[in-house]
Protein backbone atom coordinates (compact mmCIF):
# COMPACT_ATOMS: atom_id res chain seq x y z
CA UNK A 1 71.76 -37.37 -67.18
CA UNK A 2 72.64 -34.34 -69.66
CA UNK A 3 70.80 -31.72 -67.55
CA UNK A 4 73.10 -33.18 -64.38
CA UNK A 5 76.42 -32.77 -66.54
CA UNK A 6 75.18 -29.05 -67.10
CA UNK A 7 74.42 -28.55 -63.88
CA UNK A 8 78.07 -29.84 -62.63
CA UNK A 9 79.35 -27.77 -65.66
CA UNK A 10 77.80 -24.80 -64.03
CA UNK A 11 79.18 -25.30 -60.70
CA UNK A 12 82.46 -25.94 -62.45
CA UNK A 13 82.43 -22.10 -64.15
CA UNK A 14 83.28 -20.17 -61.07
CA UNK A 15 86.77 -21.89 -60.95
CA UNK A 16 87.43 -21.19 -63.87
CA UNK A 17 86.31 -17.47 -64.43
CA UNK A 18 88.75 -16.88 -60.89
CA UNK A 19 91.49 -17.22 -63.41
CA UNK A 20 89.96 -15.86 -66.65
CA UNK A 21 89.11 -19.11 -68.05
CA UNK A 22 85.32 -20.28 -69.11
CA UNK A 23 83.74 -23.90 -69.80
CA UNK A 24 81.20 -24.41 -72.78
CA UNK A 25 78.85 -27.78 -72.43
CA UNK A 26 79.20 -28.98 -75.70
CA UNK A 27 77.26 -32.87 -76.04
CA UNK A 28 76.98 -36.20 -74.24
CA UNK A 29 77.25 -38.52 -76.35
CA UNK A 30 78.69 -42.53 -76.13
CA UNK A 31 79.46 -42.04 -72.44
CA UNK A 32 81.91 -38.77 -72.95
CA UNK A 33 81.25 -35.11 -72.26
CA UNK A 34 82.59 -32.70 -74.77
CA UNK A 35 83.24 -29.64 -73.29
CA UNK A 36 85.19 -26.47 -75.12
CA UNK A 37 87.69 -24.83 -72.47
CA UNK A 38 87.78 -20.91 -73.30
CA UNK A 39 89.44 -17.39 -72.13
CA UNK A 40 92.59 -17.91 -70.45
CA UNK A 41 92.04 -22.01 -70.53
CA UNK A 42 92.04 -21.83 -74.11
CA UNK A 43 95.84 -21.41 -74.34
CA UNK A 44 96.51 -22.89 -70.70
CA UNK A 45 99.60 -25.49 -70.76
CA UNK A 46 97.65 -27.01 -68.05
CA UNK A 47 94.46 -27.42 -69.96
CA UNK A 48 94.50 -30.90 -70.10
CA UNK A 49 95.08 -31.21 -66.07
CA UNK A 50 92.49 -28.94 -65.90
CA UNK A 51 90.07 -31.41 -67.88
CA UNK A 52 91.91 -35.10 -66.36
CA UNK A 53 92.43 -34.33 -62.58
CA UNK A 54 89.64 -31.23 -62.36
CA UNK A 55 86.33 -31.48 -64.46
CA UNK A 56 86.42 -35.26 -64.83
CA UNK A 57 86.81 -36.16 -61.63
CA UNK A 58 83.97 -33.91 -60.36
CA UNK A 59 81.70 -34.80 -62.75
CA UNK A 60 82.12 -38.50 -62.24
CA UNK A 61 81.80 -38.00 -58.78
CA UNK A 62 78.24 -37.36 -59.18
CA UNK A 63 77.80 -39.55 -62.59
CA UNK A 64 79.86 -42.11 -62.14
CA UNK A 65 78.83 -43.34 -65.94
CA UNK A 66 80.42 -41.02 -67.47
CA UNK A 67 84.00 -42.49 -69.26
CA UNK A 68 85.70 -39.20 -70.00
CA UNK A 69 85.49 -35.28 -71.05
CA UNK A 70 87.14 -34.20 -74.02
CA UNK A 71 88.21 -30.95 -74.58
CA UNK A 72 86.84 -29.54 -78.36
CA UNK A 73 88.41 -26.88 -80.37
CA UNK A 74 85.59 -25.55 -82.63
């Protein structure tokens, strides 16, 4: 399941990079995906769209497991 959550994480990254932004696949673990949102996403007010109605919702499209993504700041 991990290596199909990077995969979708990959597809995900050319969105993002159109507006300066960047994804980092962070863990799986307990049914979540940790991701860190960087470049212009970082700072985004509408990071947490971005995660919600965006990356979540394409990534439980294909893994329909998954119970959430959580953006990290390391």
């Amino acid at each position: 399941m991990e290596d199909k959550i990077k995969e979708l994480i990959e597809n995900i990254r050319p969105y993002l990079n159109m507006d300066g932004g960047d994804i980092e696949y962070i863990k799986y673990e307990d049914g979540y995906v940790y991701v860190k949102l960087t470049g212009a996403c970082q700072d985004c007010m509408h990071q947490d769209m971005t995660i919600n109605e965006g990356i979540e919702e394409m990534i439980k499209q294909e893994v329909p497991e998954i119970k959430g993504v959580i953006n990290v700041t390391l």
